[in-house]
C-alpha atoms as a PDB file:
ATOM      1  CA  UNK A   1      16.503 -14.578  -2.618  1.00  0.00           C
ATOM      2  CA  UNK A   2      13.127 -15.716  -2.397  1.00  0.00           C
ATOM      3  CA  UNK A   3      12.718 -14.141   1.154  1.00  0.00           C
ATOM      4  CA  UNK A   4      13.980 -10.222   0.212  1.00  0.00           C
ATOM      5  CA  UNK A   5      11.077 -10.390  -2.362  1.00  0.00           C
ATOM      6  CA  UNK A   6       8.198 -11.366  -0.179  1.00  0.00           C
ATOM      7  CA  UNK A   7       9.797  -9.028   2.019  1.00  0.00           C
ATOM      8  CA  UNK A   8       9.893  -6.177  -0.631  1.00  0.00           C
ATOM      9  CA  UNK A   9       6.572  -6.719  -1.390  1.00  0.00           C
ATOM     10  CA  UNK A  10       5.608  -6.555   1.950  1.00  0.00           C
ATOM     11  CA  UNK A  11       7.098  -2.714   1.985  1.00  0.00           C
ATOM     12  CA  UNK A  12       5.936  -1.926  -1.062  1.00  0.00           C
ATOM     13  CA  UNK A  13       2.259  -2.782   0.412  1.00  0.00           C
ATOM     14  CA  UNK A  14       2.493  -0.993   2.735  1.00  0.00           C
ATOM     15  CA  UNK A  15       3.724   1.700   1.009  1.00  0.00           C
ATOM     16  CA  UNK A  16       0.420   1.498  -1.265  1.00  0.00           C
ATOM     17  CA  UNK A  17      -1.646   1.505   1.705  1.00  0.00           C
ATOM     18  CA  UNK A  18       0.204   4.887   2.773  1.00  0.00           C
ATOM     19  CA  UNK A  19      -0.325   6.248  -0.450  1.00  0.00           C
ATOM     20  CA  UNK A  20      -3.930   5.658  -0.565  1.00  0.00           C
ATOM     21  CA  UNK A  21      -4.393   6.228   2.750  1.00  0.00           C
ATOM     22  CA  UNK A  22      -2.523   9.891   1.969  1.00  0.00           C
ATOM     23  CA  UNK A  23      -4.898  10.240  -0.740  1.00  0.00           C
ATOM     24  CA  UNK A  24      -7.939   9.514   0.724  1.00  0.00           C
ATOM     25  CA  UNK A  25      -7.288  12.197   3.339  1.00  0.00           C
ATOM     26  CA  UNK A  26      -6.198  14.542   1.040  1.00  0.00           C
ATOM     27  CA  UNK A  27      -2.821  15.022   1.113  1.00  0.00           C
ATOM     28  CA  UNK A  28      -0.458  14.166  -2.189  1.00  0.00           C
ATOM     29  CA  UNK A  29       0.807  10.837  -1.787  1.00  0.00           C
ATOM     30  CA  UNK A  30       4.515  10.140  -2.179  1.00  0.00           C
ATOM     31  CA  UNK A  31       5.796   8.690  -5.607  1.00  0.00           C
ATOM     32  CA  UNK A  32       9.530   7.089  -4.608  1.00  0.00           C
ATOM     33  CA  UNK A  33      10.469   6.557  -8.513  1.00  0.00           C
ATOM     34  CA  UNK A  34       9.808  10.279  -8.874  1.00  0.00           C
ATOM     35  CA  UNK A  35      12.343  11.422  -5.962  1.00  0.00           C
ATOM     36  CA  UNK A  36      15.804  12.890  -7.473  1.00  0.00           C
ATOM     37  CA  UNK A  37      17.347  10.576  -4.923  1.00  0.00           C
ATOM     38  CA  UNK A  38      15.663   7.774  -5.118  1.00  0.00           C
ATOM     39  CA  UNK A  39      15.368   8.311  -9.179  1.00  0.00           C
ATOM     40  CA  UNK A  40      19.602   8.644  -8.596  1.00  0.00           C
ATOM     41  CA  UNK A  41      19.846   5.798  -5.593  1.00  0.00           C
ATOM     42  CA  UNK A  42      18.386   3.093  -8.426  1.00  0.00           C
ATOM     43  CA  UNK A  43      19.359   5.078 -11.548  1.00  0.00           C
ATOM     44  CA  UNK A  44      16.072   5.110 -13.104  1.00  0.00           C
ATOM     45  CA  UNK A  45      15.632   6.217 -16.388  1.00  0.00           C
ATOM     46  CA  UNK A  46      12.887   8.673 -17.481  1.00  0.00           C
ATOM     47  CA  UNK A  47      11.074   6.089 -19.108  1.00  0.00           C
ATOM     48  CA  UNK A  48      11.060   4.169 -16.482  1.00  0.00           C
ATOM     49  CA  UNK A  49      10.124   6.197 -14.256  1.00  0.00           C
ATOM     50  CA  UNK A  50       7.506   7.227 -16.612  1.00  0.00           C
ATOM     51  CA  UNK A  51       6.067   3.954 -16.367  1.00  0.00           C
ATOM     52  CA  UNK A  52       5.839   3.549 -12.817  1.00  0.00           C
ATOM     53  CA  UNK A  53       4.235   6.769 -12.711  1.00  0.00           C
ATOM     54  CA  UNK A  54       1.974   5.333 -14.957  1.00  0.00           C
ATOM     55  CA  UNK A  55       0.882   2.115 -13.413  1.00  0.00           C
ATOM     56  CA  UNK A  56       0.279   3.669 -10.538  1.00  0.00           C
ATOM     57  CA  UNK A  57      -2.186   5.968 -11.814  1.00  0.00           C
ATOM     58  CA  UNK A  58      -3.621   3.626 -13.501  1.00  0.00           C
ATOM     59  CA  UNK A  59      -4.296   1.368 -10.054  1.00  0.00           C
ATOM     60  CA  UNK A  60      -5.115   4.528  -7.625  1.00  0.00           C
ATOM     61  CA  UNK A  61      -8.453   5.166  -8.715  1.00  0.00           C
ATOM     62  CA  UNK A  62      -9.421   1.277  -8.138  1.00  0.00           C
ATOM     63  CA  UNK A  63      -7.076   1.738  -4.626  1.00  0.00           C
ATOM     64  CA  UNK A  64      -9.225   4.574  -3.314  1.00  0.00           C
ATOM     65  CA  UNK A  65     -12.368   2.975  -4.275  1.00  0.00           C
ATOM     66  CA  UNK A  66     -11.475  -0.295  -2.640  1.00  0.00           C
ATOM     67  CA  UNK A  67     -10.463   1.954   0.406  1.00  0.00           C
ATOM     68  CA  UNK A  68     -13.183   3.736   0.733  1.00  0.00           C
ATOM     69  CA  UNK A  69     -15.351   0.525   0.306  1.00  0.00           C
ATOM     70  CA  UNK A  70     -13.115  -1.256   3.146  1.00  0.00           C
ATOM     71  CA  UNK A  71     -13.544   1.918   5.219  1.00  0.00           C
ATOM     72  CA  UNK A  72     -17.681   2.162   4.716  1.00  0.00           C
ATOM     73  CA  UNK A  73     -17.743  -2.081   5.639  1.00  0.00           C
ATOM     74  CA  UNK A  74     -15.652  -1.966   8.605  1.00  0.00           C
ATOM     75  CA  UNK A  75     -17.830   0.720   9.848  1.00  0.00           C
ATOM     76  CA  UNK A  76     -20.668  -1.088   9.244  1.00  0.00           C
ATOM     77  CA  UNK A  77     -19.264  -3.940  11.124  1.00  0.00           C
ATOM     78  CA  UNK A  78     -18.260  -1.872  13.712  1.00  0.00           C
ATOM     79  CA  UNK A  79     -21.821  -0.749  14.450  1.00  0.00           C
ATOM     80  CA  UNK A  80     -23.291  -4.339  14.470  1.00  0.00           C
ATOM     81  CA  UNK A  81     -20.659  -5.356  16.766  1.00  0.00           C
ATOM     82  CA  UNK A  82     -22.200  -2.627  19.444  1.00  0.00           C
ATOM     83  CA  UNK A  83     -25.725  -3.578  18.589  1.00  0.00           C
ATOM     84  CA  UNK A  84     -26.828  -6.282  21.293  1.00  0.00           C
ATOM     85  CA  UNK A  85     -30.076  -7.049  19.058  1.00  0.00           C
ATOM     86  CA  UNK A  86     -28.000  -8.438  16.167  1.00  0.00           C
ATOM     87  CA  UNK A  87     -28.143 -11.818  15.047  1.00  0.00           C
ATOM     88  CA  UNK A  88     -24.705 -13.748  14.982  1.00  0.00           C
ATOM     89  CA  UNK A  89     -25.176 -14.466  11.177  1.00  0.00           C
ATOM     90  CA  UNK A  90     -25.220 -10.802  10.682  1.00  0.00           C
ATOM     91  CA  UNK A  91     -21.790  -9.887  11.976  1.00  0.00           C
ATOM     92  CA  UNK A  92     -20.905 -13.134  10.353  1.00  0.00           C
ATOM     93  CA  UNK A  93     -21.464 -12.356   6.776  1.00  0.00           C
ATOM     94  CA  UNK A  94     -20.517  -8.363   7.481  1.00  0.00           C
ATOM     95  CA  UNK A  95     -17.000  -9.772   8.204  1.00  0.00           C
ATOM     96  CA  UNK A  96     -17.229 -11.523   4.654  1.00  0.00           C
ATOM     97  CA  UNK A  97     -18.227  -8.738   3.012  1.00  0.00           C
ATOM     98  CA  UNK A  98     -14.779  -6.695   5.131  1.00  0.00           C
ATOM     99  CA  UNK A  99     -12.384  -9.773   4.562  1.00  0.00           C
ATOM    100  CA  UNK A 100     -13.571  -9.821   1.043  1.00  0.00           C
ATOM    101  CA  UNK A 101     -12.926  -6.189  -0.010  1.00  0.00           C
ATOM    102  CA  UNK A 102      -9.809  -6.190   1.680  1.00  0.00           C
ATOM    103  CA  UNK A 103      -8.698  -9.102   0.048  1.00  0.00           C
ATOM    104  CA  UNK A 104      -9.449  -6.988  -3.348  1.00  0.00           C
ATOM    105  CA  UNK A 105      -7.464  -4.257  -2.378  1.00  0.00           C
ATOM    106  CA  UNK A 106      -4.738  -6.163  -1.657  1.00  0.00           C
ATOM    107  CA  UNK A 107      -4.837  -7.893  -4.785  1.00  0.00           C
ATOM    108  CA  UNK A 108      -4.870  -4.450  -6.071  1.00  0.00           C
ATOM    109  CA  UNK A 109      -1.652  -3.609  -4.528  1.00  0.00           C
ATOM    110  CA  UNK A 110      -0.158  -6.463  -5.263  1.00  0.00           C
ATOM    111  CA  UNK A 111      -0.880  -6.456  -8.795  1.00  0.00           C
ATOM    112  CA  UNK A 112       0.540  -2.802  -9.122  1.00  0.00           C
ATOM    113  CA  UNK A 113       3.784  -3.925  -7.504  1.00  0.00           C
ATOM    114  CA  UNK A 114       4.517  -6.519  -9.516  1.00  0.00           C
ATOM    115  CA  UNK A 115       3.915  -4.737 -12.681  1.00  0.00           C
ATOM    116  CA  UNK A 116       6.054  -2.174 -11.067  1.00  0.00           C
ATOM    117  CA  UNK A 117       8.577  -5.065 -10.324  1.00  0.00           C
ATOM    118  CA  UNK A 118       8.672  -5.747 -13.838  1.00  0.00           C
ATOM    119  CA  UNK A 119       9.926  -2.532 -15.451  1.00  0.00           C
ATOM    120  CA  UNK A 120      12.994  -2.485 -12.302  1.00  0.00           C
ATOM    121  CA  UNK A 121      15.963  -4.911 -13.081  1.00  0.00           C
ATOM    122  CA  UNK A 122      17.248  -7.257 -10.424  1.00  0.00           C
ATOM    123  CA  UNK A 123      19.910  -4.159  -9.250  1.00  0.00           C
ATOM    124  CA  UNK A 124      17.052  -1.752  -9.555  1.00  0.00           C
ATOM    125  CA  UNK A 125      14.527  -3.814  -7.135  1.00  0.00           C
ATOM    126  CA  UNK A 126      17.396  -4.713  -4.374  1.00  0.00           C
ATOM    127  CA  UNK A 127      18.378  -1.036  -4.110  1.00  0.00           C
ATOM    128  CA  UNK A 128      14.656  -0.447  -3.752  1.00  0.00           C
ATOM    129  CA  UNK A 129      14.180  -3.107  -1.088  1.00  0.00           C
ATOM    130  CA  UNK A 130      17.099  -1.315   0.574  1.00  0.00           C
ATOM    131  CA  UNK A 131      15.713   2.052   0.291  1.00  0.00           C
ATOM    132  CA  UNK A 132      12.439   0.681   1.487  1.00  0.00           C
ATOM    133  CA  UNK A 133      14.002  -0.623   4.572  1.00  0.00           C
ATOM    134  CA  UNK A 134      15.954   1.709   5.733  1.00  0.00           C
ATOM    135  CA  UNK A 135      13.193   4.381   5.095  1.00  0.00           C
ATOM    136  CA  UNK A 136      10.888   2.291   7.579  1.00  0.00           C
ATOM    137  CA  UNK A 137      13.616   1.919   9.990  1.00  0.00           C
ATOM    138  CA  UNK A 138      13.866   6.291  10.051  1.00  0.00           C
ATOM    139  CA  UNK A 139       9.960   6.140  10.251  1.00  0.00           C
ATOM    140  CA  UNK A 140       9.879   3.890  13.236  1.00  0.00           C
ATOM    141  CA  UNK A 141      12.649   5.591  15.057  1.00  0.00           C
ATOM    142  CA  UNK A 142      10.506   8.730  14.158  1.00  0.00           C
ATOM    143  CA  UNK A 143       7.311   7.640  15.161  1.00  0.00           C
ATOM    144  CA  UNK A 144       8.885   6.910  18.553  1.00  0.00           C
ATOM    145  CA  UNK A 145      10.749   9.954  19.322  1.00  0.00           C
ATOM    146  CA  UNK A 146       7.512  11.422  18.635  1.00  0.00           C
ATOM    147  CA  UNK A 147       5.812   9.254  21.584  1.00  0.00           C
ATOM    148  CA  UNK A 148       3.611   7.520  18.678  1.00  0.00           C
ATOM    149  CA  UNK A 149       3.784   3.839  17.948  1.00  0.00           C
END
């Protein structure tokens, strides 16, 4: 049992980074526990989905501004990386500053999932770990009929 939630998680993370990474380019991210099917799939009440919707907002704004923070560092140590005249210690503490805003957005994420986790029941959070799965599995076979991996 212990296994299907790490794995959930895992989804659900990457979910989050898809939804940021949708909002951050503009386009409107996608809210599962507002989707008639999904909403029927795991029988989610309005309240409950009422609080998800609500968590999440609450996170985003913290989300993109981790995001946006991860994206200016990694540029950052992107340049360094192509400048010859750079002292080792400099890339070395620019990959700090990269592994630690990462590591606050995904404590971010995290977070937001299990608070989500905690309005779901037990019946609630396996159909979503289905859902979750079998949504990645049409994504991958997507991204490959495509030609994109």
């Amino acid at each position: 049992m212990r296994w299907r939630t790490v794995a959930l998680v895992t989804l659900v993370v990457v979910a989050a980074t898809a939804v940021v990474a949708a909002a951050e380019q503009g386009r409107r991210p996608h809210r599962w526990w507002q989707s008639t099917d999904v909403k029927a799939l795991l029988e989610l009440t309005d309240e409950q989905s009422a609080a998800l919707d609500k968590i999440f907002r609450k996170a985003l704004p913290q989300l993109r501004e981790s995001m946006r923070r991860l994206n200016a560092e990694e540029r950052t140590l992107s340049r360094l990386v192509g400048d010859m005249d750079v002292e080792e210690i400099d890339v070395t503490r620019q990959i700090d500053r990269v592994e630690a805003t990462r590591s606050e957005l995904s404590k971010t994420r995290i977070l937001m999932v299990f608070r989500m986790h905690r309005v779901l029941t037990q019946r609630q959070r396996d159909g979503l770990d289905e859902w979750m799965e079998r949504e990645t599995d049409e994504r991958g076979v997507a991204r490959t009929r495509s030609g994109r991996c």
